[in-house]
Protein backbone atom coordinates (compact mmCIF):
# COMPACT_ATOMS: atom_id res chain seq x y z
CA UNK A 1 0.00 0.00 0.00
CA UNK A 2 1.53 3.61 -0.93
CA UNK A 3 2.39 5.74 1.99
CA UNK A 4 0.20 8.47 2.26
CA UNK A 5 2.84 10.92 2.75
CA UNK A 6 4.50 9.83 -0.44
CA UNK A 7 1.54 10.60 -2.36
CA UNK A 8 2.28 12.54 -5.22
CA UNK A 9 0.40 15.70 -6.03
CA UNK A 10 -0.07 17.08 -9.42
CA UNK A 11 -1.90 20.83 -10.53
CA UNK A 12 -2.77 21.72 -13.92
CA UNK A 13 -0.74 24.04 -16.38
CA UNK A 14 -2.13 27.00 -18.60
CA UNK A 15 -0.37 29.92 -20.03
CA UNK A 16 2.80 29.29 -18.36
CA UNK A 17 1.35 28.35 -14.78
CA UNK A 18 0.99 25.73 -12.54
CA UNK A 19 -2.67 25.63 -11.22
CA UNK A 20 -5.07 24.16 -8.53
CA UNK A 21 -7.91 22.30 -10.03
CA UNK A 22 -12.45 22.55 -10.33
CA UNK A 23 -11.84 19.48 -8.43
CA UNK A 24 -8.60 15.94 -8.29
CA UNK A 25 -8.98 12.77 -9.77
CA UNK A 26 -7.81 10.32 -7.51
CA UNK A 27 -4.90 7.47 -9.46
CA UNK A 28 -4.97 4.08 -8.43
CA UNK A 29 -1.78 2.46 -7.77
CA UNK A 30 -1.87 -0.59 -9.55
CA UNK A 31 1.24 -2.04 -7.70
CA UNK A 32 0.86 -1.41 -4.44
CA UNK A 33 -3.22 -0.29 -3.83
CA UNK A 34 -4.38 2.24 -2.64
CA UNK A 35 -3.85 5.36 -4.34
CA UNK A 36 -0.61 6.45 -6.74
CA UNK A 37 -1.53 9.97 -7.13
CA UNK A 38 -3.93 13.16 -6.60
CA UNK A 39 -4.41 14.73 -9.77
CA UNK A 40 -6.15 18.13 -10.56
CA UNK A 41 -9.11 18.39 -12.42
CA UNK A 42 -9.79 20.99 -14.96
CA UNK A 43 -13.50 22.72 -14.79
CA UNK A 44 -14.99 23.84 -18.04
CA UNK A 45 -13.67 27.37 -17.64
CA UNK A 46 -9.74 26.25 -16.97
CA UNK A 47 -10.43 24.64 -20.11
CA UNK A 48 -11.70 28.21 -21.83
CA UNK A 49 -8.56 29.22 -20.09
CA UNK A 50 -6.16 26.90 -22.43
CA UNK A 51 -7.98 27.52 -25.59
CA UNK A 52 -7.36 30.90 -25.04
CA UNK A 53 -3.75 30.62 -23.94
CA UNK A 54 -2.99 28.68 -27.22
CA UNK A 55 -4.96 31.31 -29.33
CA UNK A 56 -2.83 33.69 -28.14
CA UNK A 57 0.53 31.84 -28.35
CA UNK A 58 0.21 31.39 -32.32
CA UNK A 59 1.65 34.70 -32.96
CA UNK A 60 4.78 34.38 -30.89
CA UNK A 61 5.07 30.33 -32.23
CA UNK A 62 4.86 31.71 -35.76
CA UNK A 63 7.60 33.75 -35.39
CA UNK A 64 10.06 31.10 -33.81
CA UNK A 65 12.57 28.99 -36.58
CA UNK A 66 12.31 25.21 -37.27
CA UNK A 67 16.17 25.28 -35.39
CA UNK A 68 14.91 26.84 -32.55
CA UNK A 69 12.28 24.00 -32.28
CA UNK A 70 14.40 20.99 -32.69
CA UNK A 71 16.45 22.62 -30.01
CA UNK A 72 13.47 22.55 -27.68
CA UNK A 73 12.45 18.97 -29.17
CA UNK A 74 16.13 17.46 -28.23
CA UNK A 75 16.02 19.65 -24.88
CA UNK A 76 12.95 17.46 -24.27
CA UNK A 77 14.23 14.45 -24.83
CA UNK A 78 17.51 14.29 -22.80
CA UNK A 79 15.44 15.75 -19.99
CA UNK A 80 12.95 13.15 -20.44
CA UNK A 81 16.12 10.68 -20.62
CA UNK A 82 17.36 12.27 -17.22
CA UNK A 83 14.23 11.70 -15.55
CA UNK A 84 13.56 7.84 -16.85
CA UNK A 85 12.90 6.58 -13.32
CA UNK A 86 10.33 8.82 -13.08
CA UNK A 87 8.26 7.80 -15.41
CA UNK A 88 9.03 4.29 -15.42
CA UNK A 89 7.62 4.04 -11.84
CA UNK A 90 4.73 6.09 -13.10
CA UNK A 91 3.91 4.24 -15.63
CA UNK A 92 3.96 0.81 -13.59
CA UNK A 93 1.46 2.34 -10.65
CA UNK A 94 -0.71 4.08 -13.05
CA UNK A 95 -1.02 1.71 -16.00
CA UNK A 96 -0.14 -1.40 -14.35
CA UNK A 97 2.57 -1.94 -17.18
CA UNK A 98 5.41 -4.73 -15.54
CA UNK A 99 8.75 -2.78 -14.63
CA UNK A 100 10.42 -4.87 -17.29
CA UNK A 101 8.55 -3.49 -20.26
CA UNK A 102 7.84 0.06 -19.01
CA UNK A 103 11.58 0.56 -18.51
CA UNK A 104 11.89 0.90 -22.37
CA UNK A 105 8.85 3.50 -22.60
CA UNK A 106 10.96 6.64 -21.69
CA UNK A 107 13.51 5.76 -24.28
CA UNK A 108 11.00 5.51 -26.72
CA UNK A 109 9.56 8.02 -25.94
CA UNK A 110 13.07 10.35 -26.46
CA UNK A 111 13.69 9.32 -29.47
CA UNK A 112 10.01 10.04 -30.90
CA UNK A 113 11.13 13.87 -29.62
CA UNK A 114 14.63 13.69 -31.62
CA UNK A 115 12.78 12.56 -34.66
CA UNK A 116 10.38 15.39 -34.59
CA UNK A 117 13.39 17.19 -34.03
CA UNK A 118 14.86 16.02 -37.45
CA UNK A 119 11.80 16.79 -39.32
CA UNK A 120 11.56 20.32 -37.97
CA UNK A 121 15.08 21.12 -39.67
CA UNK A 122 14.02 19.72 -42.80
CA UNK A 123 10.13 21.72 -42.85
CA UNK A 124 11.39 23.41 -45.51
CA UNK A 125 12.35 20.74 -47.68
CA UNK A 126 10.37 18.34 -47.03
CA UNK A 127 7.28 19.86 -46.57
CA UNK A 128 7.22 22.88 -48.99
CA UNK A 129 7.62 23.35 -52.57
CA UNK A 130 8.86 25.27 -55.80
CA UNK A 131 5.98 25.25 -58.94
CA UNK A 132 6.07 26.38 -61.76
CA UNK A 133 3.11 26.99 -64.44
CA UNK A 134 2.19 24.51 -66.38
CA UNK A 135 -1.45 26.11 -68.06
CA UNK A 136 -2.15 28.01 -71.25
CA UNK A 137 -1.65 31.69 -70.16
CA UNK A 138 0.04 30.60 -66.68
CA UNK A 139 3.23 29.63 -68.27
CA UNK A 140 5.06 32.57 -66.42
CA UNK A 141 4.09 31.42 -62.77
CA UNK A 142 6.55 30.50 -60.07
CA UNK A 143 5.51 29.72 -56.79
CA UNK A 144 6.82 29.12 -53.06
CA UNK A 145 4.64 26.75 -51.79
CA UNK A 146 5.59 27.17 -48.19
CA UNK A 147 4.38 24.93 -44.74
CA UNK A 148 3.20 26.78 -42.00
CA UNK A 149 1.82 26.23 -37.96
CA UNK A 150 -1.96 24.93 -38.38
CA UNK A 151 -2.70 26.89 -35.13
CA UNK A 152 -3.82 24.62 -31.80
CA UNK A 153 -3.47 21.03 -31.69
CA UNK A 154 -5.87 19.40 -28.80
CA UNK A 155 -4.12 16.23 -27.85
CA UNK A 156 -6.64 13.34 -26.33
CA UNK A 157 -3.91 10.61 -24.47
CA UNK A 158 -5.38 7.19 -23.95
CA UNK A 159 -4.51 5.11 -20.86
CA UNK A 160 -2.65 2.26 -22.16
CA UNK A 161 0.72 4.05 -23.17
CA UNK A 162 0.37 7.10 -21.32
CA UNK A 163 4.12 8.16 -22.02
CA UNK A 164 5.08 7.10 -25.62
CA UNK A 165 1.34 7.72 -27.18
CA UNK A 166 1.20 11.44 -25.64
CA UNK A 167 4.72 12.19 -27.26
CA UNK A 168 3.31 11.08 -30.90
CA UNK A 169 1.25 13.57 -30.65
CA UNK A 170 2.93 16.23 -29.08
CA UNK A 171 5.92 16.32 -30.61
CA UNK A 172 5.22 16.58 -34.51
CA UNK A 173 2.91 19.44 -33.10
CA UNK A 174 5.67 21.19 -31.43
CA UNK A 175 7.52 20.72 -34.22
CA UNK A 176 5.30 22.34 -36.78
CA UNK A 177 5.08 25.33 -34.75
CA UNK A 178 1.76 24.79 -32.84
CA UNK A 179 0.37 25.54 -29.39
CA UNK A 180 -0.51 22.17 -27.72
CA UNK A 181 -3.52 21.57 -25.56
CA UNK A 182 -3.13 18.00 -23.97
CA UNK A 183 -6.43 15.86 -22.17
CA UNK A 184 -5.02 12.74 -20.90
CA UNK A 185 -6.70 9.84 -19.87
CA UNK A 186 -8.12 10.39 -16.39
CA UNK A 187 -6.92 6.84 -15.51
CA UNK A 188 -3.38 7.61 -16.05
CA UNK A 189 -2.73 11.22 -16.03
CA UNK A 190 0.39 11.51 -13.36
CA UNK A 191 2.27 10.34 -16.39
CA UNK A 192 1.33 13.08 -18.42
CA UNK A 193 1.82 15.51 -15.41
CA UNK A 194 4.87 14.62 -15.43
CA UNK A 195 6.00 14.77 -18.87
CA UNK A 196 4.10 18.53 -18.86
CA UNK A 197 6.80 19.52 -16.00
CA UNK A 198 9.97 17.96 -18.24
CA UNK A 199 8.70 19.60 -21.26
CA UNK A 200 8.51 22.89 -20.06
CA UNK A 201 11.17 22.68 -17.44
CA UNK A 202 13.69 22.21 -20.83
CA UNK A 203 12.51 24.21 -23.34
CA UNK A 204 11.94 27.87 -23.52
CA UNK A 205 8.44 28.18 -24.54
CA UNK A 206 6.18 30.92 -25.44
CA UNK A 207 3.44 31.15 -22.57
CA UNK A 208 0.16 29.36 -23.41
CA UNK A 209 2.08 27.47 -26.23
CA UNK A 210 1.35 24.13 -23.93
CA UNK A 211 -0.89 23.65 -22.30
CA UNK A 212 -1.91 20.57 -19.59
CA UNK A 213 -5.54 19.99 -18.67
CA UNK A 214 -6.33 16.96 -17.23
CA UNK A 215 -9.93 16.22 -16.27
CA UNK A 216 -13.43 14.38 -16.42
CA UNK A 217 -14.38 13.89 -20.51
CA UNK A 218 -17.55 14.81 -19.05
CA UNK A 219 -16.73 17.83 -17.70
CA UNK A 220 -14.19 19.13 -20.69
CA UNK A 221 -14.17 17.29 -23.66
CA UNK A 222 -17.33 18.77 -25.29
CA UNK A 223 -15.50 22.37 -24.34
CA UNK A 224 -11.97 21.24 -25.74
CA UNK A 225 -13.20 19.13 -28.87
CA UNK A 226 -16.40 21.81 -29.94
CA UNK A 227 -14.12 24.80 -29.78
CA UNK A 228 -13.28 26.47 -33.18
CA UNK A 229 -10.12 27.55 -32.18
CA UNK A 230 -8.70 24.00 -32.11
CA UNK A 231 -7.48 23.35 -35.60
CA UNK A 232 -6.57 19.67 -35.45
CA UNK A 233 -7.85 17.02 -32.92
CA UNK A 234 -5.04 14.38 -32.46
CA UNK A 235 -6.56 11.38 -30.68
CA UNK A 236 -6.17 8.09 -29.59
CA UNK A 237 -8.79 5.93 -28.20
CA UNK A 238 -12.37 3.77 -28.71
CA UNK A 239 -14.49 4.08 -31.85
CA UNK A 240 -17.00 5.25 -29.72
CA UNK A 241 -15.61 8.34 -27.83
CA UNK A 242 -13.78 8.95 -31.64
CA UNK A 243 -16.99 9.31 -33.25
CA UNK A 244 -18.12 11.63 -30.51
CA UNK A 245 -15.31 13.81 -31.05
CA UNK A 246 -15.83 14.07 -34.45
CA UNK A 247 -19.73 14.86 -33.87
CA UNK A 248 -18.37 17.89 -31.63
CA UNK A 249 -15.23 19.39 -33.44
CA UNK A 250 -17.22 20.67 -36.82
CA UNK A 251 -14.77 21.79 -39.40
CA UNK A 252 -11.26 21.06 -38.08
CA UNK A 253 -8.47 18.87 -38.69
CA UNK A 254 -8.88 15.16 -37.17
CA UNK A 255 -5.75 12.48 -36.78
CA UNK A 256 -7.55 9.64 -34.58
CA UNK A 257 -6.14 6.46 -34.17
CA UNK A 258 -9.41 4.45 -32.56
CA UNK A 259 -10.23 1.01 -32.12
CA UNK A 260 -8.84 -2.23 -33.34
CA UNK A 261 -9.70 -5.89 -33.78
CA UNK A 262 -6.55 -6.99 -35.84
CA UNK A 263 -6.54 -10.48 -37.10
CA UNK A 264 -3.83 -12.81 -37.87
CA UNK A 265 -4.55 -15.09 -40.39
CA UNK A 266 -2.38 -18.06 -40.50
CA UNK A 267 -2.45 -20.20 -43.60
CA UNK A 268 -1.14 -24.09 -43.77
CA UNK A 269 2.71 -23.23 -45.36
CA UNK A 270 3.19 -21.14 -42.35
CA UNK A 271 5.64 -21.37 -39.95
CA UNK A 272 3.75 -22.74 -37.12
CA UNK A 273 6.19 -21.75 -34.46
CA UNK A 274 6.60 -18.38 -35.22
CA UNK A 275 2.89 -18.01 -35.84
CA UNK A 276 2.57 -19.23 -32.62
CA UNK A 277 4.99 -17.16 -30.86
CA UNK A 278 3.83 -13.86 -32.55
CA UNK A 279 0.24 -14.64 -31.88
CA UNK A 280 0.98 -15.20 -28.68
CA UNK A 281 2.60 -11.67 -28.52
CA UNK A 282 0.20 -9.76 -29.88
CA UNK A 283 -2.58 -10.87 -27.86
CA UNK A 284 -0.97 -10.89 -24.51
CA UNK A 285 1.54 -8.23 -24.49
CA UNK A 286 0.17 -5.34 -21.91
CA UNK A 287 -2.59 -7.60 -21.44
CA UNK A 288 -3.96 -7.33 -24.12
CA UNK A 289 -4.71 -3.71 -24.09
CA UNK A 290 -3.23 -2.17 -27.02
CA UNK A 291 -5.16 -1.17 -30.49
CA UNK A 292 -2.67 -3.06 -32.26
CA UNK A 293 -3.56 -6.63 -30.16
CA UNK A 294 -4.11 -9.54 -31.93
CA UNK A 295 -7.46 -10.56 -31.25
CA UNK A 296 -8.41 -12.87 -33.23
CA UNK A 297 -6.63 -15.69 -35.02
CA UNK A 298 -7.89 -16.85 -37.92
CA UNK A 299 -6.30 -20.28 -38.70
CA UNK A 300 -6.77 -22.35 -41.87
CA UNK A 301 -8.87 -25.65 -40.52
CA UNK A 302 -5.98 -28.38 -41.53
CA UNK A 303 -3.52 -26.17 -39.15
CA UNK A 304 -6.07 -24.93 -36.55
CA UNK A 305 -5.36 -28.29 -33.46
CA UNK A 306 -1.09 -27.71 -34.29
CA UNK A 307 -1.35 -24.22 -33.67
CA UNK A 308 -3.95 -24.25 -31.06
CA UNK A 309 -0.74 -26.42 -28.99
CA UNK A 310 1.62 -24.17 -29.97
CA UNK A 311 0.43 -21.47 -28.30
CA UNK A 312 -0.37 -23.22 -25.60
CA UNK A 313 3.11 -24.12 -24.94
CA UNK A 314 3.24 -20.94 -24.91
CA UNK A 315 1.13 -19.75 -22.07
CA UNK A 316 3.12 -20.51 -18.86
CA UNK A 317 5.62 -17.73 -20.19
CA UNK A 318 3.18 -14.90 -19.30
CA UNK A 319 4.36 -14.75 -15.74
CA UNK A 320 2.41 -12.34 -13.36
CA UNK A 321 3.20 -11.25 -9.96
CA UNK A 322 4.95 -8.30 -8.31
CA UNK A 323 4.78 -5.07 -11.07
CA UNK A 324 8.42 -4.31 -10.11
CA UNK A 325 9.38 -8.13 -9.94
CA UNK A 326 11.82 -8.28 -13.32
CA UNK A 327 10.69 -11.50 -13.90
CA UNK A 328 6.96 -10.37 -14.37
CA UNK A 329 5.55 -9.77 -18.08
CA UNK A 330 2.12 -9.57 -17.45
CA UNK A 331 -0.35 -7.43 -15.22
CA UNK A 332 -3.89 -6.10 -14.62
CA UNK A 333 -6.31 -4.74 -16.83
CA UNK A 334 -6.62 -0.73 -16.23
CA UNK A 335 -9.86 -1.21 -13.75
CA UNK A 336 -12.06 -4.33 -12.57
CA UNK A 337 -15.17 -2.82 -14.74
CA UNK A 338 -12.78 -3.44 -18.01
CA UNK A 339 -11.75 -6.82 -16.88
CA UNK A 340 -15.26 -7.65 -16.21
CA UNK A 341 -16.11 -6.86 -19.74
CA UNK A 342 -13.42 -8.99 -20.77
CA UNK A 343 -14.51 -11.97 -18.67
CA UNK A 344 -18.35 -11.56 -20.17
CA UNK A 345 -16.81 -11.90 -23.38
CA UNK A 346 -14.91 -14.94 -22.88
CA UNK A 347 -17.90 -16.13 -20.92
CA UNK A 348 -20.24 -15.57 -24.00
CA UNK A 349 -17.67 -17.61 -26.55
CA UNK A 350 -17.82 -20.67 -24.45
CA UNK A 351 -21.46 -20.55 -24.27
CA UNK A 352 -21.61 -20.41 -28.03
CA UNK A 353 -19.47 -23.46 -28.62
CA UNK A 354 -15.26 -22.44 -27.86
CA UNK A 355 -13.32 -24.29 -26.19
CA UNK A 356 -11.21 -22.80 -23.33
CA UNK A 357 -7.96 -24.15 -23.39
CA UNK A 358 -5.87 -22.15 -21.16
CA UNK A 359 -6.87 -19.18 -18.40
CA UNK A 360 -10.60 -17.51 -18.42
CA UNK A 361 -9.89 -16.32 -14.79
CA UNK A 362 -11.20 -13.24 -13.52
CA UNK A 363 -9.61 -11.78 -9.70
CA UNK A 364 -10.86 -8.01 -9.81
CA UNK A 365 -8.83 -6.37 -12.25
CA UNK A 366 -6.27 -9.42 -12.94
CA UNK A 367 -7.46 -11.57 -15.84
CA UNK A 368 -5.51 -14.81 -16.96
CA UNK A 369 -4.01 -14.93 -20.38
CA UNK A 370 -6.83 -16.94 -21.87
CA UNK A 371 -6.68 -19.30 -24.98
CA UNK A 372 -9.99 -19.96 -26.72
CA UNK A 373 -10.08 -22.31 -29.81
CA UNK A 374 -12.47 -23.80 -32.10
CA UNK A 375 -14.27 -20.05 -31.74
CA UNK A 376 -17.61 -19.68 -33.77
CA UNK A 377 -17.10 -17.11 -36.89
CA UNK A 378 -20.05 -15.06 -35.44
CA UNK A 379 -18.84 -15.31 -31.73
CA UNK A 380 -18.86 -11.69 -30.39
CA UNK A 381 -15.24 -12.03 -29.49
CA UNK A 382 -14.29 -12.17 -33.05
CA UNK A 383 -16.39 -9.07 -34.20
CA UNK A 384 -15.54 -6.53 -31.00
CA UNK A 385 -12.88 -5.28 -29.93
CA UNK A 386 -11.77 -6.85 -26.30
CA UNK A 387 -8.70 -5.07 -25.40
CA UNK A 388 -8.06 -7.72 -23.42
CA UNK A 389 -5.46 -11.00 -23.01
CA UNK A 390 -7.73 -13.41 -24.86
CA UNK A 391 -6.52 -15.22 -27.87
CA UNK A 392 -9.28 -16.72 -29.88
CA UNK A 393 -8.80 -19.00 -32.57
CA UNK A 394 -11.42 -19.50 -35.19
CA UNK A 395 -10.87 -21.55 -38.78
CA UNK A 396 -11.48 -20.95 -42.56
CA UNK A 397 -11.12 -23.34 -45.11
CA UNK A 398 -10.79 -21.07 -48.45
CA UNK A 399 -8.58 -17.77 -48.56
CA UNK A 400 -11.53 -15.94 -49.45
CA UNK A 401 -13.11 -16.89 -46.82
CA UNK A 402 -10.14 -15.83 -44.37
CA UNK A 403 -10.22 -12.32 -46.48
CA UNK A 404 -14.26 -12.21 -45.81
CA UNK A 405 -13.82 -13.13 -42.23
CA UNK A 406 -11.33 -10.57 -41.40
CA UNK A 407 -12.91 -7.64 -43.47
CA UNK A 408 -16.57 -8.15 -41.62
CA UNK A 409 -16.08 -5.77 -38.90
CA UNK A 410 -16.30 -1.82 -38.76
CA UNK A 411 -12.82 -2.02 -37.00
CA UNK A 412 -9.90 -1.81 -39.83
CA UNK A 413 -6.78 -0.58 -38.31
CA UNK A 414 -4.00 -3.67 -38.27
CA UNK A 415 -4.06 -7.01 -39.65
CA UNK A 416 -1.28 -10.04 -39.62
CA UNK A 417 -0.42 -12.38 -42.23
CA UNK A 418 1.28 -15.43 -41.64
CA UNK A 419 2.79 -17.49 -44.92
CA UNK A 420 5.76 -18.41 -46.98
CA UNK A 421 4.26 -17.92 -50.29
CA UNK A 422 5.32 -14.15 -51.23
CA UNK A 423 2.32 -13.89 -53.64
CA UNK A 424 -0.01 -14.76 -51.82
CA UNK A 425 1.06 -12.51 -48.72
CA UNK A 426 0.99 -9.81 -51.11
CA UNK A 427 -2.35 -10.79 -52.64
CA UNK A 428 -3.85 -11.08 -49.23
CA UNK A 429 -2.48 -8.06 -47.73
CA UNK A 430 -3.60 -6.21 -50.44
CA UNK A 431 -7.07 -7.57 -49.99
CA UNK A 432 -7.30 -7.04 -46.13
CA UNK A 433 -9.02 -3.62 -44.97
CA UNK A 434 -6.64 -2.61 -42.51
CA UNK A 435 -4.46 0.48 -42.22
CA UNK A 436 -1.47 -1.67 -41.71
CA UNK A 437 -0.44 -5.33 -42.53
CA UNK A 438 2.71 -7.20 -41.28
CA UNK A 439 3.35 -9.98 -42.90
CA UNK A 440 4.77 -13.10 -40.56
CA UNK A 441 5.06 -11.22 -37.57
CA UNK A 442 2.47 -9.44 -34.93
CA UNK A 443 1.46 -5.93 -35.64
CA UNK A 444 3.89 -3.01 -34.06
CA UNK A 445 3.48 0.66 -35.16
CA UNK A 446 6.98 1.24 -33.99
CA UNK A 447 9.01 4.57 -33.07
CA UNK A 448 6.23 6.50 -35.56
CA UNK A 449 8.97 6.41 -38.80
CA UNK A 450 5.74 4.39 -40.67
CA UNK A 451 2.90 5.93 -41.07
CA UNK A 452 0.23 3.88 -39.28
CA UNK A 453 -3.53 4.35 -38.45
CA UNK A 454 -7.07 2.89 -38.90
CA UNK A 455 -10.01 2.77 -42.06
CA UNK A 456 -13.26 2.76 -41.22
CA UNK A 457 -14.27 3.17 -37.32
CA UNK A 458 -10.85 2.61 -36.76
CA UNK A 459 -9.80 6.35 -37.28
CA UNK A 460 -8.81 9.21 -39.90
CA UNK A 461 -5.82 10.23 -41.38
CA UNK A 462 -2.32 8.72 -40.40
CA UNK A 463 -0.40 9.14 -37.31
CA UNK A 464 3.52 8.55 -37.16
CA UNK A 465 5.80 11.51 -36.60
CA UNK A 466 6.14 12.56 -40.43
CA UNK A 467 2.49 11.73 -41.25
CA UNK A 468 1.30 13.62 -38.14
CA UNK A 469 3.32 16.49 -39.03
CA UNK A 470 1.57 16.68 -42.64
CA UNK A 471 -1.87 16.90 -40.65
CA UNK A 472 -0.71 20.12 -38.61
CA UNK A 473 0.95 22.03 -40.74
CA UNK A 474 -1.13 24.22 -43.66
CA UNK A 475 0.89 25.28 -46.54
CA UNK A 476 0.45 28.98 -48.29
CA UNK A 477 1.28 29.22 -52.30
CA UNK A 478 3.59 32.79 -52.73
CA UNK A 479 2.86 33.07 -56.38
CA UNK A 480 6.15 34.95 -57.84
């Protein structure tokens, strides 16, 4: 249990100030118990507050060089390097991530700042452009085409990678010359409080060019998201609160990364042990509780029993325990109500016919890697997204029937392929509605050097730190 006197205490920040909150939202320590942190809460009118604060930073942010930002951008990141202990034990308590993977997060997360950094040198280049005519009558035309700050950027953080998901978003806006309003998650915002204090404890900012409002989505998010001086909406998160966002934020700018149900469809020339092994991966991995999870394996029928023991081999590997025990790889879901939902779900597939192989244990917010096979096609596991450690294995016998299987859902953002025939991992990839394929291997969106992001209800746009740069920047045509 977390001493009460070691309880940390975190305020809001708007046009260059740290302030006291409408109210706190209370952090559980998923380590220990009890509580992690005491977080202020932004009221409606401390979120007026930042909108205005970035409105009026634009000017002085316009006015600033792309040098002079990917000084502030690499100022960032060797403070955020400095302070890696910090987070890391923030982002065990908070997220319930195991020490041994959240150790890597603040690394990560640096160089994602020293990439933006590179891109802000090369705006110019990259980003703008020389035209010439090329129309009866316009054959005398040149033209600077030249990139410019979009304005505000409202950042919406999710809970499940607090750290390195905030700092996509962030720091291609920074980089562009924007203001930056950030809304974490109110289950994990001490993470973000944190990163607000490194990021303007290093670089010299304008004030009101960032801007940290944590708080109730039903007490702000209407006022952040609705307001027309936000010019792009970066978010991450559910289908649901995307599409609610997007309801809100009329005519502006959206980069959302929402839900995902990738599946990995395994066909017989596979390798069955690496299969097996990335599966395994992808659905487990932070418990499940990434947008990128595998969710569903979709297994041609003469491979379906092999692979099914394959990954069960595989299960006693997930070892949970102590958060800061380096031998533990696997945790808690973010709240008992989520693992609840995950439990119904399992619950629901063996009631219409799975088998449970492995796990299906629920202890408050601690749910068992699970392994499900022989998983009905219209099993509600396989068409929602469970953000959960569940892998559940369902068959096909045709490869059109694989592609039909994995294209009927509204959720398109990832998708795994798993054969040794190049043509037809080409042909199937191609086929697959999914932002991003990877092809014999689980799906990763990486340091943000690929462009990644979702079709459908899975999201808009593309995030990454050069594709999320395109989406706040506007560019102005100088014609000469």
């Amino acid at each position: 249990m977390t001493d009460p006197d070691s309880l940390r205490s975190e305020r809001i920040y708007i046009d260059g100030q740290w302030r006291e909150g409408a109210d706190s939202i209370a952090v559980r320590d998923l380590a220990d118990g009890g509580e992690f942190a005491r977080v202020a809460a932004a009221g409606s009118e401390q979120a007026e507050d930042a909108l205005a604060a970035a409105a009026d930073a634009q000017a002085a942010l316009r006015e600033t060089t792309p040098v002079q930002r990917a000084g502030w951008l690499e100022a960032i990141a060797d403070e955020l390097e400095s302070r890696a202990d910090e987070f890391t034990d923030s982002i065990v308590r908070e997220a319930g991530k195991p020490v041994s993977s959240a150790r890597g997060a603040p690394t990560n997360a640096a160089r994602r700042f020293r990439l933006a950094a590179g891109e802000a040198r090369d705006l110019a280049r990259t980003y703008g452009e020389y035209r010439e005519g090329a129309t009866p009558g316009h054959e005398d035309w040149t033209a600077i085409v030249r990139p410019e700050p979009i304005g505000t950027v409202l950042c919406i953080a999710p809970y499940n990678y607090p750290l390195q998901t905030t700092v996509l978003q962030i720091a291609p806006a920074l980089a562009a010359g924007n203001a930056v309003v950030v809304k974490p998650s109110s289950k994990t915002p001490a993470t973000a409080a944190l990163l607000t204090d490194v990021v303007v404890s290093a670089a010299d900012l304008p004030d009101g060019a960032f801007n940290f409002v944590p708080g109730q989505s039903r007490e702000i998010g209407d006022t952040l998201a609705g307001d027309d001086r936000v010019d792009t909406v970066a978010m991450t998160g559910s289908s649901g609160a995307g599409k609610h966002v997007a309801s809100e934020s009329g005519i502006t700018n959206l980069v959302m990364e929402l839900g995902g149900n990738a599946p990995a469809l395994i066909f017989p020339d596979a390798d069955l042990s690496d299969a097996a092994g990335a599966c395994a991966t992808g659905s487990f991995k932070l418990s499940g509780q990434r947008c990128s999870a595998v969710s569903r394996v979709i297994a041609h029928e003469s491979v379906h029993d092999d692979l099914v023991e394959r990954l069960a081999a595989t299960m006693d590997s997930w070892v949970a325990g102590d958060l800061f025990d380096e031998s533990t790889n696997f945790g808690p879901l973010i709240d008992e109500s989520h693992a609840e939902e995950v439990a119904g779900l399992v619950d629901a597939a063996v009631e219409d016919g799975a088998d449970l192989v492995v796990g299906g244990e629920r202890d408050g917010a601690f749910h068992e890697p699970t392994l499900l096979a022989n998983v009905p096609q219209d099993a509600d596991i396989i068409h929602r997204e469970q953000f959960g450690p569940v892998a559940a294995v369902t068959t096909f016998e045709t490869e059109e029937e694989a592609i039909e299987l994995a294209n009927d859902d509204e959720l398109a953002l990832d998708a795994s392929v798993f054969t040794t025939d190049h043509d037809r991992a080409m042909r199937i990839a191609e086929r697959v509605d999914a932002g991003s394929v990877r092809l014999n291997g689980a799906p990763s969106h990486g340091l943000g050097d690929v462009p990644f992001g979702g079709n459908d209800a899975s999201g808009i746009n593309r995030e990454g730190i050069h594709a999320a740069i395109e989406q706040m920047i506007r560019k102005k045509s100088i014609v000469l």
